[in-house]
C-alpha atoms as a PDB file:
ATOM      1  CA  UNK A   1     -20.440   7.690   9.892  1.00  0.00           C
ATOM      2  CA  UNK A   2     -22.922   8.502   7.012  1.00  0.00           C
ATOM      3  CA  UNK A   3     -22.166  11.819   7.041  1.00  0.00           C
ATOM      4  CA  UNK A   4     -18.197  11.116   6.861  1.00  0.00           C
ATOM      5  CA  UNK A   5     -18.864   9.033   4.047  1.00  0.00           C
ATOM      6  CA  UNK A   6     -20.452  11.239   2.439  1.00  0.00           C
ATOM      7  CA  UNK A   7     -18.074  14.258   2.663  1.00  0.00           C
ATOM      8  CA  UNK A   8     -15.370  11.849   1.468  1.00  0.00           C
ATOM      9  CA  UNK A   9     -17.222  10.549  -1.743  1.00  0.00           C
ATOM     10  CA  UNK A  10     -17.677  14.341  -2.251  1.00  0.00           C
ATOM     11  CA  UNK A  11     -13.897  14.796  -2.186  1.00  0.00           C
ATOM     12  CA  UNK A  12     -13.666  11.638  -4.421  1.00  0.00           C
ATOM     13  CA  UNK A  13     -15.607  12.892  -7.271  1.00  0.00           C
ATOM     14  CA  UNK A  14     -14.750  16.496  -6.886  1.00  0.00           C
ATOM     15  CA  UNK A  15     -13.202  18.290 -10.048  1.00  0.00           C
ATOM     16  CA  UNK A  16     -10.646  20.643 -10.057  1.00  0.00           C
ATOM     17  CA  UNK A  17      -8.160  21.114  -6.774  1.00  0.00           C
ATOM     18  CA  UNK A  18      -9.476  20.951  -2.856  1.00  0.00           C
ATOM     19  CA  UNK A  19      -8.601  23.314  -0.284  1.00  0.00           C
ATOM     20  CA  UNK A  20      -5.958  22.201   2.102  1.00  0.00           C
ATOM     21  CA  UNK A  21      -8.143  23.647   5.274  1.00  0.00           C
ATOM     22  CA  UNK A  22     -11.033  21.412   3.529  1.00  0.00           C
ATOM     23  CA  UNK A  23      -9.069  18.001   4.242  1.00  0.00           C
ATOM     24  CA  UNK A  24      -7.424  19.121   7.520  1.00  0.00           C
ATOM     25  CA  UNK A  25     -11.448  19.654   8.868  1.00  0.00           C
ATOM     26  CA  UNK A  26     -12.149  16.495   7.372  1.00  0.00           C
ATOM     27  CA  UNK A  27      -8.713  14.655   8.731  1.00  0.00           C
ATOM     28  CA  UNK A  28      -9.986  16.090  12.327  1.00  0.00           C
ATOM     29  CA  UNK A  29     -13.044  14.254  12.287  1.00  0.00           C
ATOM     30  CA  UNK A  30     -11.542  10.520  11.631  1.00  0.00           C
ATOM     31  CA  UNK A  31     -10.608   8.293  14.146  1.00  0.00           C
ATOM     32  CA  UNK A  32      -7.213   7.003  13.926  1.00  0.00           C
ATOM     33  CA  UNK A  33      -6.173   3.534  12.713  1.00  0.00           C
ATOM     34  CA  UNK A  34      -4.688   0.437  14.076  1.00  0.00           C
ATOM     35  CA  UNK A  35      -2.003  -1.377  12.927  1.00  0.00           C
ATOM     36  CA  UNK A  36      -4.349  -4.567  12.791  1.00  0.00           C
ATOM     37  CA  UNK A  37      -6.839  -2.340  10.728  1.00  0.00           C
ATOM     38  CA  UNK A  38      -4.778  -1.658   8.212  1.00  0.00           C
ATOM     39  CA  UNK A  39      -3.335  -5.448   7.474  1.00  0.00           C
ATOM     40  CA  UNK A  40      -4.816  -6.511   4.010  1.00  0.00           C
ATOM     41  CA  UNK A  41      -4.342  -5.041   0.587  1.00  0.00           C
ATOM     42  CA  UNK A  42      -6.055  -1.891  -0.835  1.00  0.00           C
ATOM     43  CA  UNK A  43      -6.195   0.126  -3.804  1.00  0.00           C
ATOM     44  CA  UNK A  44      -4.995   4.113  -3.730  1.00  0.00           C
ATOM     45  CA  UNK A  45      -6.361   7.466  -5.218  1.00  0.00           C
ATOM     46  CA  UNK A  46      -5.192  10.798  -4.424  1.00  0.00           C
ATOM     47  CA  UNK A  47      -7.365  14.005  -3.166  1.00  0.00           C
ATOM     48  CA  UNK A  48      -6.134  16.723  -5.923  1.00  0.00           C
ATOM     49  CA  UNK A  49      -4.756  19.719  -3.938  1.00  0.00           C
ATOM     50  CA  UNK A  50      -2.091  21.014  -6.177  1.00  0.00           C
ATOM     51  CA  UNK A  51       0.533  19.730  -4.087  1.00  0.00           C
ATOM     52  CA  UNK A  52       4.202  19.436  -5.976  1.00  0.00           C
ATOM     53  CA  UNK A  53       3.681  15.264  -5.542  1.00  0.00           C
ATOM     54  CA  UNK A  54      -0.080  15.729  -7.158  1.00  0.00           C
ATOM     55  CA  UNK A  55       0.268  13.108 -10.244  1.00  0.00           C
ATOM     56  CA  UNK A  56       3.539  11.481  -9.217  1.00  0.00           C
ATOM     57  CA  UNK A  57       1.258   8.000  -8.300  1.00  0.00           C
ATOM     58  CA  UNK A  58      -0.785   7.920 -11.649  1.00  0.00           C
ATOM     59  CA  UNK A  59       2.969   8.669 -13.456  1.00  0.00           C
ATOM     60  CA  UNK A  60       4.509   5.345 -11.502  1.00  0.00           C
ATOM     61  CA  UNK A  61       0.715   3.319 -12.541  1.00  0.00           C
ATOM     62  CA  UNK A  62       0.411   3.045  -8.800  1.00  0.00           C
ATOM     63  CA  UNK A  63      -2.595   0.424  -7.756  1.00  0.00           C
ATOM     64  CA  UNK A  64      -2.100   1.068  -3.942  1.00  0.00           C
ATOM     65  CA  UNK A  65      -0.648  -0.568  -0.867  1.00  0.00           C
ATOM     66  CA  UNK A  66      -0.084  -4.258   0.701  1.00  0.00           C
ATOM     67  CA  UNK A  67      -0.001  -4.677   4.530  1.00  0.00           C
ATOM     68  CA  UNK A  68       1.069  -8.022   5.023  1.00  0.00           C
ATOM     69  CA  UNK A  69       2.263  -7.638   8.307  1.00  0.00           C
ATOM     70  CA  UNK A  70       3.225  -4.887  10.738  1.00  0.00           C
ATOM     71  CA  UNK A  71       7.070  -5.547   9.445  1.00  0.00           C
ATOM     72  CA  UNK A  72       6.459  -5.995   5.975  1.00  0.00           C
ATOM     73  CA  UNK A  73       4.461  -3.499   4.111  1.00  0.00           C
ATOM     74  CA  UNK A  74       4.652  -2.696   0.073  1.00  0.00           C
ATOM     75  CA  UNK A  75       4.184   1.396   0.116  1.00  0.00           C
ATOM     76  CA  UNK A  76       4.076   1.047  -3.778  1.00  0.00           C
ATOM     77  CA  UNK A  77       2.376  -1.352  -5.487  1.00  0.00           C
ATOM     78  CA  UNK A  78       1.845  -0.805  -9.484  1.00  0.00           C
ATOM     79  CA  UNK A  79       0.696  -2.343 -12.548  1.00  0.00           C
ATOM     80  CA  UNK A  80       2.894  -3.100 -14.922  1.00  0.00           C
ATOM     81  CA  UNK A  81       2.145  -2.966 -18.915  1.00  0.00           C
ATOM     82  CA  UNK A  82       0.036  -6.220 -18.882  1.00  0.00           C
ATOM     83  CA  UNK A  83      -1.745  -4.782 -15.480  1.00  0.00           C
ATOM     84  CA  UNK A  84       0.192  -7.529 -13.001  1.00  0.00           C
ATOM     85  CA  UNK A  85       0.647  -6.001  -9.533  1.00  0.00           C
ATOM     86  CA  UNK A  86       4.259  -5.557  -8.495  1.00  0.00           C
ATOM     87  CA  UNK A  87       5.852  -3.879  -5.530  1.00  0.00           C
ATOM     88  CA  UNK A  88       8.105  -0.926  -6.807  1.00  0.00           C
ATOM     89  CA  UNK A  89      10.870  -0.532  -4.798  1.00  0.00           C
ATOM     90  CA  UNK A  90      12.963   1.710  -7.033  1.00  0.00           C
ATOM     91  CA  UNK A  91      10.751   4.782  -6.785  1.00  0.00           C
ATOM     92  CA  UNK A  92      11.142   5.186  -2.890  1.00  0.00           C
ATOM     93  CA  UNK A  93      14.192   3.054  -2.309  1.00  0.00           C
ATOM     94  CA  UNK A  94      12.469   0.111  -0.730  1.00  0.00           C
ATOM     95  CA  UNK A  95       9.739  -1.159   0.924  1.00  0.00           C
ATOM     96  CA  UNK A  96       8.184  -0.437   4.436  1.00  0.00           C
ATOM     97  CA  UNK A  97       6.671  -0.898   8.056  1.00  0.00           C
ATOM     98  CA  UNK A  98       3.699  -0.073  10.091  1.00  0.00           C
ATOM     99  CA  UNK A  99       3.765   1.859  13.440  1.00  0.00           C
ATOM    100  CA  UNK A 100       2.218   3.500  15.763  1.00  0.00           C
ATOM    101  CA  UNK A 101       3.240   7.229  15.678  1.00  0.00           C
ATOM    102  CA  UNK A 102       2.214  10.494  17.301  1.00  0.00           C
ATOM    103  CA  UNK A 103       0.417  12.998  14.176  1.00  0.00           C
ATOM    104  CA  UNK A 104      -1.234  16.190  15.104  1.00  0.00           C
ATOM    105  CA  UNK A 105      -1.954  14.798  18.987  1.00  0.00           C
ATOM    106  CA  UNK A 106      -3.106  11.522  18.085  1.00  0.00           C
ATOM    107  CA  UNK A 107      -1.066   8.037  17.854  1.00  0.00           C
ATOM    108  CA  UNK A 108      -2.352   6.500  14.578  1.00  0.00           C
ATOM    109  CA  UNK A 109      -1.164   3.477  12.320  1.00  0.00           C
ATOM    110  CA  UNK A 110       1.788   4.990  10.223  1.00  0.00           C
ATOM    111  CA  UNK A 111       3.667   3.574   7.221  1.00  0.00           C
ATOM    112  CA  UNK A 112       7.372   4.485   7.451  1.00  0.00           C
ATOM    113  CA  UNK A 113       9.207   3.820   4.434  1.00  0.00           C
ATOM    114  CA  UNK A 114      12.563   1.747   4.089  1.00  0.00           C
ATOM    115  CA  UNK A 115      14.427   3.688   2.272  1.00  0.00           C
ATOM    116  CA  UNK A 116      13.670   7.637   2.413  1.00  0.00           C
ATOM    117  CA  UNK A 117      12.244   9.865   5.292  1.00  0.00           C
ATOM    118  CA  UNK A 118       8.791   9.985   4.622  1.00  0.00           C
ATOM    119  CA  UNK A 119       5.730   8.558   7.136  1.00  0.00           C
ATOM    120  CA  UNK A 120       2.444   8.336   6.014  1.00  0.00           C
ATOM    121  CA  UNK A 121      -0.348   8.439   8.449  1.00  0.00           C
ATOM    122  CA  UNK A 122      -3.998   6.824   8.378  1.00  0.00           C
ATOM    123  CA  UNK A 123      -7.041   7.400   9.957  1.00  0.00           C
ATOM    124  CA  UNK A 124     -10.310   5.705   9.015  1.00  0.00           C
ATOM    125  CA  UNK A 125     -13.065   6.923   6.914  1.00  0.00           C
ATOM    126  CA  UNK A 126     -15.098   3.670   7.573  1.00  0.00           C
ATOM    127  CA  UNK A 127     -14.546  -0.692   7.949  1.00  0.00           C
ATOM    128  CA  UNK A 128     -13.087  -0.263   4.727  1.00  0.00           C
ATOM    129  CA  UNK A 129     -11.693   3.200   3.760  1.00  0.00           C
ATOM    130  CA  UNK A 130      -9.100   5.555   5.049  1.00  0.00           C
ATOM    131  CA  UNK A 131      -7.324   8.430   4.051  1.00  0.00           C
ATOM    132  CA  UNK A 132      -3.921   8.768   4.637  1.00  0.00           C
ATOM    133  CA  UNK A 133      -1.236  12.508   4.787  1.00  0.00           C
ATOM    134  CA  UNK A 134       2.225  11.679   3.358  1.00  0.00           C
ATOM    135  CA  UNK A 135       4.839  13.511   5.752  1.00  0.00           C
ATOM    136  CA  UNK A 136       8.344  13.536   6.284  1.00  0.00           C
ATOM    137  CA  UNK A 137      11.666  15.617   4.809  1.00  0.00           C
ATOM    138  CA  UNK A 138      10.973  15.706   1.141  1.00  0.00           C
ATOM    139  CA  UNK A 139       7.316  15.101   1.468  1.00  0.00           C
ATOM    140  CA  UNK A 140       6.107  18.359   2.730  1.00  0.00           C
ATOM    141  CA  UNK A 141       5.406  20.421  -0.126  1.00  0.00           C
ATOM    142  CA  UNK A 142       7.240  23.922   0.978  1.00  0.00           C
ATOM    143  CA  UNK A 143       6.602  25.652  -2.351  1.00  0.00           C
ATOM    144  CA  UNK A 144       4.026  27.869  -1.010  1.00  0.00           C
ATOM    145  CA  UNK A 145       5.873  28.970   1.435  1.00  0.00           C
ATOM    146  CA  UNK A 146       3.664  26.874   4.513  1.00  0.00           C
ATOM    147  CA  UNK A 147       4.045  22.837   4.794  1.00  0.00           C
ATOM    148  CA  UNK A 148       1.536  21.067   3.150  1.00  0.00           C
ATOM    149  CA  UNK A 149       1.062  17.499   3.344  1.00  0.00           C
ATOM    150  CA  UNK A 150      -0.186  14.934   0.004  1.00  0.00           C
ATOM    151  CA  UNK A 151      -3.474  13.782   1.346  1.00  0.00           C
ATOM    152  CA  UNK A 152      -4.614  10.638  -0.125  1.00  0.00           C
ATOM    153  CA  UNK A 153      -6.731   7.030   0.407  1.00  0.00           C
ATOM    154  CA  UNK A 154      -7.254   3.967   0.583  1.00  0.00           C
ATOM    155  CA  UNK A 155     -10.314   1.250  -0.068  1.00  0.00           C
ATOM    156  CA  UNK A 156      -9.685  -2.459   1.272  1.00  0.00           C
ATOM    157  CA  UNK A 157      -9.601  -4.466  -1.944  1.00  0.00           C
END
């Protein structure tokens, strides 16, 4: 897994915008993750592809996501002014849940949120990384004419 790690620190650090076909060859490579997996608390980033949703995280002062249970997940957890985590339910209309749902021929862990139609699916980079694609109506960025997904990750706190 060396090598995986590797091409994901290289996404990490990259500047400027990353191909789309870069991140689905890298997605194809991961294997997916369980719900048990992804129980815990972890802090987000997002890969820069120059999709419309590019920015909306770092605008909300998004920290990352809370798995306490397969039932109760917090999609959006923030800092607020003083930097105390909080679960922002106004920006998505809720909370969320974890499930196991089909994604490009594989069943992998996915988040489905409370309160819109959006899914976001995980697969693991290593024991404590994964990167996650935000799908679902709304989600898919159809500006350019194809669907592309937000690719983003997570590192266990």
């Amino acid at each position: 897994m060396n090598g995986v790690r590797g091409t994901f620190d290289g996404f990490v650090s990259r500047e400027g915008q990353i191909p789309d076909a870069e991140l689905d060859a890298f997605w194809a490579l991961l294997r997916p993750a369980s719900i048990d997996f992804m129980l815990g608390e972890w802090k987000g980033g997002e890969f820069q592809t120059g999709h419309k949703a590019n920015g909306f995280m770092n605008r909300l002062n998004w920290f990352g996501k809370t798995f306490r249970s397969a039932a109760e997940a917090q999609p959006l957890v923030c800092l607020d002014a003083d930097g105390n985590k909080f679960s922002n339910t106004e920006a998505m209309n809720g909370e969320a849940s974890l499930w196991l749902e089909e994604f490009r021929g594989e069943v992998t862990a996915t988040m489905v949120y409370d309160g819109r139609p959006v899914h976001d699916h995980f697969k693991v980079v290593d024991d404590n990384t994964v990167v996650g694609i935000m799908n679902g109506k709304g989600a898919v960025d159809l500006s350019s004419g194809t669907g592309r997904y937000l690719y983003f990750y997570l590192q266990r706190v």
